[in-house]
PDB file of N, CA and C in Angstrom:
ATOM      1  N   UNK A   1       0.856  -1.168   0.000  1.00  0.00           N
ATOM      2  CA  UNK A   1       0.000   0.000   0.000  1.00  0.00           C
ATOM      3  C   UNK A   1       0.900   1.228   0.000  1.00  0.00           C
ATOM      4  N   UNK A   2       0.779   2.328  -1.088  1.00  0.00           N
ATOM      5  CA  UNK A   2       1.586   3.258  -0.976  1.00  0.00           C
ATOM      6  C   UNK A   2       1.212   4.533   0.290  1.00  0.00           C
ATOM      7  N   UNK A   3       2.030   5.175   0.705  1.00  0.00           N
ATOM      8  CA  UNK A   3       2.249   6.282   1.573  1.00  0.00           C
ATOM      9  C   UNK A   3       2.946   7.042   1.323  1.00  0.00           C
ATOM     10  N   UNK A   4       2.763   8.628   1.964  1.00  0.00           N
ATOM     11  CA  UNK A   4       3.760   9.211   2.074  1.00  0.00           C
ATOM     12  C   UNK A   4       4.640   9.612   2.742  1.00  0.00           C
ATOM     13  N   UNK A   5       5.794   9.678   3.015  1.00  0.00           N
ATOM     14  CA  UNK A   5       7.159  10.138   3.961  1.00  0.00           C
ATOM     15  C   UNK A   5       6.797  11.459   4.081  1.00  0.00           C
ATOM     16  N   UNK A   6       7.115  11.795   4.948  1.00  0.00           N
ATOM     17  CA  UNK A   6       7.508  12.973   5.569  1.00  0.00           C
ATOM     18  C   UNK A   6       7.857  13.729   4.156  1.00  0.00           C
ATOM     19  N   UNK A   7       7.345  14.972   3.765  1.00  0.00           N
ATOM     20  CA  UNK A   7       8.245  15.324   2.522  1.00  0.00           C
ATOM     21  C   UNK A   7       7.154  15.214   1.354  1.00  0.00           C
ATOM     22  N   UNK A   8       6.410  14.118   1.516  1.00  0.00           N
ATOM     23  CA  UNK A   8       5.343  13.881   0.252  1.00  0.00           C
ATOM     24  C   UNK A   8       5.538  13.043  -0.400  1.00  0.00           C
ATOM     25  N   UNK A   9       6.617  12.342  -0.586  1.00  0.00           N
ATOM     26  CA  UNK A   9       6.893  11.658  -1.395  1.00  0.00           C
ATOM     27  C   UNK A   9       6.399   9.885  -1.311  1.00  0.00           C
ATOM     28  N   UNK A  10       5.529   9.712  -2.039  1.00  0.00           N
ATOM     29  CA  UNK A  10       5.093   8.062  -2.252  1.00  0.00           C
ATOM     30  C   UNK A  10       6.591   7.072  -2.050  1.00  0.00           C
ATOM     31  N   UNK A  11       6.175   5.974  -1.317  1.00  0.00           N
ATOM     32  CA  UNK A  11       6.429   5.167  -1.312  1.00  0.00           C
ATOM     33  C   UNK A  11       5.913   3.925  -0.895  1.00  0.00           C
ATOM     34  N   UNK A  12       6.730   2.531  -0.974  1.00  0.00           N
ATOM     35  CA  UNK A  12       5.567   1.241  -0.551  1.00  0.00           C
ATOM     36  C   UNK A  12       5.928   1.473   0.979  1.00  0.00           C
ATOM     37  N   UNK A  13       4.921   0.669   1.072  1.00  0.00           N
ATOM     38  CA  UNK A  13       4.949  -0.145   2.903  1.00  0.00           C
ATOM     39  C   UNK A  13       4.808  -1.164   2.797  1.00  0.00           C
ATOM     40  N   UNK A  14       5.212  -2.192   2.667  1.00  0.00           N
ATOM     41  CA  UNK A  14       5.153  -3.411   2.680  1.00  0.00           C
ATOM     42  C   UNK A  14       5.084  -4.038   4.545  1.00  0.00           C
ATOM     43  N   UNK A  15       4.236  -5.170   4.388  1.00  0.00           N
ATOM     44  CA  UNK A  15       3.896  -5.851   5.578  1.00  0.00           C
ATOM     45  C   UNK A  15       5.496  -6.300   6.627  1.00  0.00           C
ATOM     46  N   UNK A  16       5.432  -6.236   7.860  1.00  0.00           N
ATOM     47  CA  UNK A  16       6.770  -6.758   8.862  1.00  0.00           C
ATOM     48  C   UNK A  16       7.000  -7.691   7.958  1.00  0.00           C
ATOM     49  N   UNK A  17       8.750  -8.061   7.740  1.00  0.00           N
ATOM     50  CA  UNK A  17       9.034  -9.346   7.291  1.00  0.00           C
ATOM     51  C   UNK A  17      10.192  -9.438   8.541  1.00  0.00           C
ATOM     52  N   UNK A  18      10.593 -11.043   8.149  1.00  0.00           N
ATOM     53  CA  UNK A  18      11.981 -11.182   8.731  1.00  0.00           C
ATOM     54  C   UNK A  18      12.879 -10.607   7.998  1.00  0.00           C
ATOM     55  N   UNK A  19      14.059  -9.803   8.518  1.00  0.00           N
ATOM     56  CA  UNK A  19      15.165  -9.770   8.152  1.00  0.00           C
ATOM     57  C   UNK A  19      15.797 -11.111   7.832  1.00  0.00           C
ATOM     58  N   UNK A  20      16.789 -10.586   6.489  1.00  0.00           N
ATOM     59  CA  UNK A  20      17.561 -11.966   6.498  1.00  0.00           C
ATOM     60  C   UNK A  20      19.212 -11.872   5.599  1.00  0.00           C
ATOM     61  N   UNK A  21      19.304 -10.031   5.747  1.00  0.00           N
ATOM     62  CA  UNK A  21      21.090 -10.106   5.626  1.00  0.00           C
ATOM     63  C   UNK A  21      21.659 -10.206   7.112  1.00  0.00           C
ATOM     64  N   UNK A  22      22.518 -11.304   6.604  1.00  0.00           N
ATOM     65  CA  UNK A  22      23.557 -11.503   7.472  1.00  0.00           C
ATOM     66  C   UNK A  22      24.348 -10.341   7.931  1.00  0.00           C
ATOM     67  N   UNK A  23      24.716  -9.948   6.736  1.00  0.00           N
ATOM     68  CA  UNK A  23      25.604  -8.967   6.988  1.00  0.00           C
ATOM     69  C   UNK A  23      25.069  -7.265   7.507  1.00  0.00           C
ATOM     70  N   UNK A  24      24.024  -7.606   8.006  1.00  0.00           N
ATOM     71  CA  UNK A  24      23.521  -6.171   9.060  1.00  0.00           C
ATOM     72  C   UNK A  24      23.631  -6.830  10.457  1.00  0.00           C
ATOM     73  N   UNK A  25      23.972  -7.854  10.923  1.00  0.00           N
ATOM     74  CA  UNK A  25      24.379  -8.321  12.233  1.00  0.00           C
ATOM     75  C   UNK A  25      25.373  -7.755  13.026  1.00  0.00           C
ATOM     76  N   UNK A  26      25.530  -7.445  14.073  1.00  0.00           N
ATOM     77  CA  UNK A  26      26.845  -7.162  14.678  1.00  0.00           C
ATOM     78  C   UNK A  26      27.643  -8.475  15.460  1.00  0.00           C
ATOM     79  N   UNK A  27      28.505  -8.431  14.733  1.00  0.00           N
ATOM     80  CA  UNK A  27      29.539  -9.374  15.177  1.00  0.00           C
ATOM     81  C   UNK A  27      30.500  -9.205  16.313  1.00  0.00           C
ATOM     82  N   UNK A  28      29.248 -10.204  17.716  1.00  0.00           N
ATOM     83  CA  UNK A  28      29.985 -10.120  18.759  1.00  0.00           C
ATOM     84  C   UNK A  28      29.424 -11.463  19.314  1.00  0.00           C
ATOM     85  N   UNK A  29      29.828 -11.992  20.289  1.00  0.00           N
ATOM     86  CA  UNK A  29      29.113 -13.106  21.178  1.00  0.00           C
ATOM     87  C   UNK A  29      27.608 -12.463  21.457  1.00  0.00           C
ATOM     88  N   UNK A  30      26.899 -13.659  21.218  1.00  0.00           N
ATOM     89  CA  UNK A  30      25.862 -13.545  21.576  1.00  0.00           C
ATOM     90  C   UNK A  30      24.636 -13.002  20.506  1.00  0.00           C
ATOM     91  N   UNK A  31      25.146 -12.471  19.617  1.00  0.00           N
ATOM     92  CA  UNK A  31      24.847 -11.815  18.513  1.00  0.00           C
ATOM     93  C   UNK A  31      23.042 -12.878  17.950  1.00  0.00           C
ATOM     94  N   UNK A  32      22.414 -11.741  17.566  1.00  0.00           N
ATOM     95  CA  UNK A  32      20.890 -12.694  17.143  1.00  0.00           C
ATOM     96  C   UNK A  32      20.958 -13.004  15.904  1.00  0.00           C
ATOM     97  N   UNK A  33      20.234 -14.071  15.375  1.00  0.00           N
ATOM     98  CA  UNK A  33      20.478 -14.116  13.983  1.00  0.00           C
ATOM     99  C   UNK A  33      19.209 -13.585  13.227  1.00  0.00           C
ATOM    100  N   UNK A  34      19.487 -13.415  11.700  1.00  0.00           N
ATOM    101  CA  UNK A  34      18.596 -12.812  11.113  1.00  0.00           C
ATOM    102  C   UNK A  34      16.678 -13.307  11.451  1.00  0.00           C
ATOM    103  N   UNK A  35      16.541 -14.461  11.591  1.00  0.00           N
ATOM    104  CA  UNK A  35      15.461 -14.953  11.744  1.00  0.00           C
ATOM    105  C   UNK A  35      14.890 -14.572  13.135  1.00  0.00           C
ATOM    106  N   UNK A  36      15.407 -14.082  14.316  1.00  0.00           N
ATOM    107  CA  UNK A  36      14.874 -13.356  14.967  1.00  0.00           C
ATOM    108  C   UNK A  36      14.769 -12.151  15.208  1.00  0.00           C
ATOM    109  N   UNK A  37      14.857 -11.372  13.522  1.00  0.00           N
ATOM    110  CA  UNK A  37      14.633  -9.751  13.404  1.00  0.00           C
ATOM    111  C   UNK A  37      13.434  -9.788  12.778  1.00  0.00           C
ATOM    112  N   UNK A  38      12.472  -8.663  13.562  1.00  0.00           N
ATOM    113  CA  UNK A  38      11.556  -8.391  12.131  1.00  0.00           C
ATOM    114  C   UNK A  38      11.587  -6.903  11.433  1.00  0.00           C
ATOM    115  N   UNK A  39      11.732  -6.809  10.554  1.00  0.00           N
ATOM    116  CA  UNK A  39      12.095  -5.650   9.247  1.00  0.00           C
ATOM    117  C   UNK A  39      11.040  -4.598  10.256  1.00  0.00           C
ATOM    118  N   UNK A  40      11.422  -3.244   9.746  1.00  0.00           N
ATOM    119  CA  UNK A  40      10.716  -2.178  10.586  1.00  0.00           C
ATOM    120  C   UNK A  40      11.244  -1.085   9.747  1.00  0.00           C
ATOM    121  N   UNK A  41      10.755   0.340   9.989  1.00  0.00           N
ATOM    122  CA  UNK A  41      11.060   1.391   9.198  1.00  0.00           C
ATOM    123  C   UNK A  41      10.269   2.602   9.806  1.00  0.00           C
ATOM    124  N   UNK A  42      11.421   3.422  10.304  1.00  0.00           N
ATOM    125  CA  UNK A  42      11.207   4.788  11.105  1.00  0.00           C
ATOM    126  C   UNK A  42      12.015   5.575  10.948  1.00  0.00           C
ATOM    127  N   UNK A  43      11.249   6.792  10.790  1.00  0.00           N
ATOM    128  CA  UNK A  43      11.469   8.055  10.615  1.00  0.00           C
ATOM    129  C   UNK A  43      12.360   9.034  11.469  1.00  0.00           C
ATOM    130  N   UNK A  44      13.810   9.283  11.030  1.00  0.00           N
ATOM    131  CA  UNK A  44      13.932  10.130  12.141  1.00  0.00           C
ATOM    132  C   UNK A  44      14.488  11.529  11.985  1.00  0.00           C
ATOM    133  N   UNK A  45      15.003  12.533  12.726  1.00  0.00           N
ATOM    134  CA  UNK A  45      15.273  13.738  12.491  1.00  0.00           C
ATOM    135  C   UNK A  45      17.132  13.968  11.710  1.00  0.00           C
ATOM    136  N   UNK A  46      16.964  14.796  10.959  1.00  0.00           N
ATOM    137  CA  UNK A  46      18.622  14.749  10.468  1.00  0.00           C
ATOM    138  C   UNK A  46      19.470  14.707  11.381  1.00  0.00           C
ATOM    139  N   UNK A  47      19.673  15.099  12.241  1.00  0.00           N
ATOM    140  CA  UNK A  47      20.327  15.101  13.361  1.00  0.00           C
ATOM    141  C   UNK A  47      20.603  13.439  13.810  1.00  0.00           C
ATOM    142  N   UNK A  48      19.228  12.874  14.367  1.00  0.00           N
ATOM    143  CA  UNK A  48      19.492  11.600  15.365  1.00  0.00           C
ATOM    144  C   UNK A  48      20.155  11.233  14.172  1.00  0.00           C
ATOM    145  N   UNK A  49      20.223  11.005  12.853  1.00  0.00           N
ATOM    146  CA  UNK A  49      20.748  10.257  11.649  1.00  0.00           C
ATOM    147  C   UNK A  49      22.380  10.545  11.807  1.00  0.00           C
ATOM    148  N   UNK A  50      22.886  11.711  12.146  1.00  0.00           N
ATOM    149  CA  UNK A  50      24.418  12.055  12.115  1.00  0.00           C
ATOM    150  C   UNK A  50      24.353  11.616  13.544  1.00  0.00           C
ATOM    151  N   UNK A  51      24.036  11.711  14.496  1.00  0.00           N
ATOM    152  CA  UNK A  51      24.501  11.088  15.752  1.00  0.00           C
ATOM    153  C   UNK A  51      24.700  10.102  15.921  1.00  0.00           C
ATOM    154  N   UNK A  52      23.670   8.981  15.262  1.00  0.00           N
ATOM    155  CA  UNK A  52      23.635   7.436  14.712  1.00  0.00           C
ATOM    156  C   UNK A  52      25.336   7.018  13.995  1.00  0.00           C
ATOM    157  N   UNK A  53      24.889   7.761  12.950  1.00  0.00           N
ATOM    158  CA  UNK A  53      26.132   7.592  12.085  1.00  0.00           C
ATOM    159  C   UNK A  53      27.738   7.606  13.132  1.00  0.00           C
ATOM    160  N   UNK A  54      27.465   9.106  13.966  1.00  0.00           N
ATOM    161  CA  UNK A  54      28.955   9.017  14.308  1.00  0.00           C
ATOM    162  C   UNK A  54      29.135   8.057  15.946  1.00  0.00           C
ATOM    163  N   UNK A  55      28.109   7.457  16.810  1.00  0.00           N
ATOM    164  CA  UNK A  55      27.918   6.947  17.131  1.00  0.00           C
ATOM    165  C   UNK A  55      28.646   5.431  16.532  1.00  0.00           C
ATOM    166  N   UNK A  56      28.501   5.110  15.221  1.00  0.00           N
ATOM    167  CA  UNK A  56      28.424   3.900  14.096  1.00  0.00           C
ATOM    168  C   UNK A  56      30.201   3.786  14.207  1.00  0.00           C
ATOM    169  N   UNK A  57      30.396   5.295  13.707  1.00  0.00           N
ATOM    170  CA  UNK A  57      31.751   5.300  12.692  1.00  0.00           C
ATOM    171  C   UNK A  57      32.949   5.451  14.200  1.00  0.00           C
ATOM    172  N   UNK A  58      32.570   6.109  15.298  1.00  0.00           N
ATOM    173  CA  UNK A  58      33.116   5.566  16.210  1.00  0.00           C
ATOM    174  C   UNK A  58      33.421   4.793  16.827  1.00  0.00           C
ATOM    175  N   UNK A  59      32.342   3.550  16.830  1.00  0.00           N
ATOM    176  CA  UNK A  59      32.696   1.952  17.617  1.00  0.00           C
ATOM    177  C   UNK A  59      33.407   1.382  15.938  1.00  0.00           C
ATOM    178  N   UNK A  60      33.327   1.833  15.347  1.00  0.00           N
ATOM    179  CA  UNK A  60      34.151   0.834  13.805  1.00  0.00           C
ATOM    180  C   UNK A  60      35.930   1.079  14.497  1.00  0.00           C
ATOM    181  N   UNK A  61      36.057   2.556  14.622  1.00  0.00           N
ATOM    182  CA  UNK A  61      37.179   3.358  14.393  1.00  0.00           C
ATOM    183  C   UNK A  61      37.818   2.000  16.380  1.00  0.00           C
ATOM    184  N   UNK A  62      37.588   1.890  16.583  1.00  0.00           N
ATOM    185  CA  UNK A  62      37.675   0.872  17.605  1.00  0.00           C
ATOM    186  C   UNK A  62      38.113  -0.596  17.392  1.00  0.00           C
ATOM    187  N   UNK A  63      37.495  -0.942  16.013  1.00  0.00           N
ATOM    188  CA  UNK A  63      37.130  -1.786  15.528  1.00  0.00           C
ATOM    189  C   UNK A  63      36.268  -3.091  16.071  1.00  0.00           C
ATOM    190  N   UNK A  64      34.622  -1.926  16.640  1.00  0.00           N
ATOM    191  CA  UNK A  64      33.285  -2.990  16.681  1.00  0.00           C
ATOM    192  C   UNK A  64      33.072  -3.082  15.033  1.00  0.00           C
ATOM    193  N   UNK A  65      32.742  -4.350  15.058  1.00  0.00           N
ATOM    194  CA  UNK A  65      31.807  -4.288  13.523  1.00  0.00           C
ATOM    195  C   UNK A  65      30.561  -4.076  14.179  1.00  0.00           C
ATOM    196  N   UNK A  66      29.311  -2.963  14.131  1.00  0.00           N
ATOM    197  CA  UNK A  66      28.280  -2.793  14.316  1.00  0.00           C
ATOM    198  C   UNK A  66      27.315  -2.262  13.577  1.00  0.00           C
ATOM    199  N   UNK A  67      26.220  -2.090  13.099  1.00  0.00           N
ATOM    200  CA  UNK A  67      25.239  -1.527  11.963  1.00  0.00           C
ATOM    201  C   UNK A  67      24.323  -0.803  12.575  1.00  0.00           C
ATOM    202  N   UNK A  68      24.277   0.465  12.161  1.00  0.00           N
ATOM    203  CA  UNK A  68      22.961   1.305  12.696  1.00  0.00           C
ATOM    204  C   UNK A  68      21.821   0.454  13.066  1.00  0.00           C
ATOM    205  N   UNK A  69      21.353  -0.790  12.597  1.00  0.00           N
ATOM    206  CA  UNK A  69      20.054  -1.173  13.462  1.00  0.00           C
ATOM    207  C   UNK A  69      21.049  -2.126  14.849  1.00  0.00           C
ATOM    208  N   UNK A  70      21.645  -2.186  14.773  1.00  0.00           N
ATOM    209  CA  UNK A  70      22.266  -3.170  16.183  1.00  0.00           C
ATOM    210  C   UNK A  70      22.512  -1.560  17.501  1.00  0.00           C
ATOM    211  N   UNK A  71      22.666  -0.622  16.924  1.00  0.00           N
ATOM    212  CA  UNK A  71      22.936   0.222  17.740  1.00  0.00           C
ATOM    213  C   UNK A  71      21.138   0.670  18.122  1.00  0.00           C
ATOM    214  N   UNK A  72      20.444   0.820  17.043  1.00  0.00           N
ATOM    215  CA  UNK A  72      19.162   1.086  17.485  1.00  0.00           C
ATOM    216  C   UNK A  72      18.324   0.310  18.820  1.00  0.00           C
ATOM    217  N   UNK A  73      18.980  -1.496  18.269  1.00  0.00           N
ATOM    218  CA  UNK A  73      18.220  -2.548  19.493  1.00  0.00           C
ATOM    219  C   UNK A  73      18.715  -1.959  20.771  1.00  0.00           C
ATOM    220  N   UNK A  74      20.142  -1.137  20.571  1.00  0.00           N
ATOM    221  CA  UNK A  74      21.111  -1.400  22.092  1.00  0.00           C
ATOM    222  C   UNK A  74      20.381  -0.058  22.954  1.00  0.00           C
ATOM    223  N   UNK A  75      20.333   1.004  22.138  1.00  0.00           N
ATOM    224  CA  UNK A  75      19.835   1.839  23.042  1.00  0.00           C
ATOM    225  C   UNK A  75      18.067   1.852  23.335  1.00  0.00           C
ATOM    226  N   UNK A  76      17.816   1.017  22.752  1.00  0.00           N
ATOM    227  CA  UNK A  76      16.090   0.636  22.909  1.00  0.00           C
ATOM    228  C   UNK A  76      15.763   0.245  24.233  1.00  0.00           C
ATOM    229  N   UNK A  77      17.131  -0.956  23.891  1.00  0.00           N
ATOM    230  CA  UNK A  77      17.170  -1.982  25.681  1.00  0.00           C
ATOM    231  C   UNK A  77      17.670  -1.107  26.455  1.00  0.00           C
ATOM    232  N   UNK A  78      18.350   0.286  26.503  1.00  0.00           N
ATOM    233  CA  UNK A  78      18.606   0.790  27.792  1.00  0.00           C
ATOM    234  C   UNK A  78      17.301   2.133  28.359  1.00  0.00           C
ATOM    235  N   UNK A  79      16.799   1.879  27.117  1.00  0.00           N
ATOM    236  CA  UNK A  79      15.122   2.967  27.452  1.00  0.00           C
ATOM    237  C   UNK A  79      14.406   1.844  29.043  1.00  0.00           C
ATOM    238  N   UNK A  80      13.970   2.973  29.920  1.00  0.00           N
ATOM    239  CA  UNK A  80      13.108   2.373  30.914  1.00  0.00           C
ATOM    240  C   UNK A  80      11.309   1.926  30.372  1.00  0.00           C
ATOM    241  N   UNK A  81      10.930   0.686  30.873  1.00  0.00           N
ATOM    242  CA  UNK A  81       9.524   0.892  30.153  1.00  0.00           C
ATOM    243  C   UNK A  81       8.537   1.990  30.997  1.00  0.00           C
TER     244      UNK A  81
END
């Protein structure tokens, strides 16, 4: 079903799926595998996007391998419910 973004612009929405690149995993112990992700898609401000990013490009520069959605789960789990 199409929608629009923020902006106007059409695009699909397609129904939750599983994720299933490997290679958006973060590679550490313990790590989930693709079959217990489900696909999602949110909107956020330019800003949280460069904070994300340097957030990202800082644990690399370390050398975490980590992907903007592994950083998304991490600070999700430290939100109080």
């Amino acid at each position: 079903m199409p929608v629009s973004q923020p902006g106007g612009h059409p695009i699909d929405q397609h129904d939750s799926s599983m994720a299933s690149k490997q290679d958006s995993l973060p590679v550490r112990q313990g790590a989930v595998t693709p079959t217990q992700l489900v696909k999602a898609t949110f909107y956020l401000t330019p800003n949280l996007v460069m904070r994300l990013e340097e957030i990202r490009y800082t644990r690399m520069r370390r050398g975490e391998r980590i992907d903007k959605s592994a950083l998304v789960r991490e600070a999700l789990e430290l939100l109080p419910e």
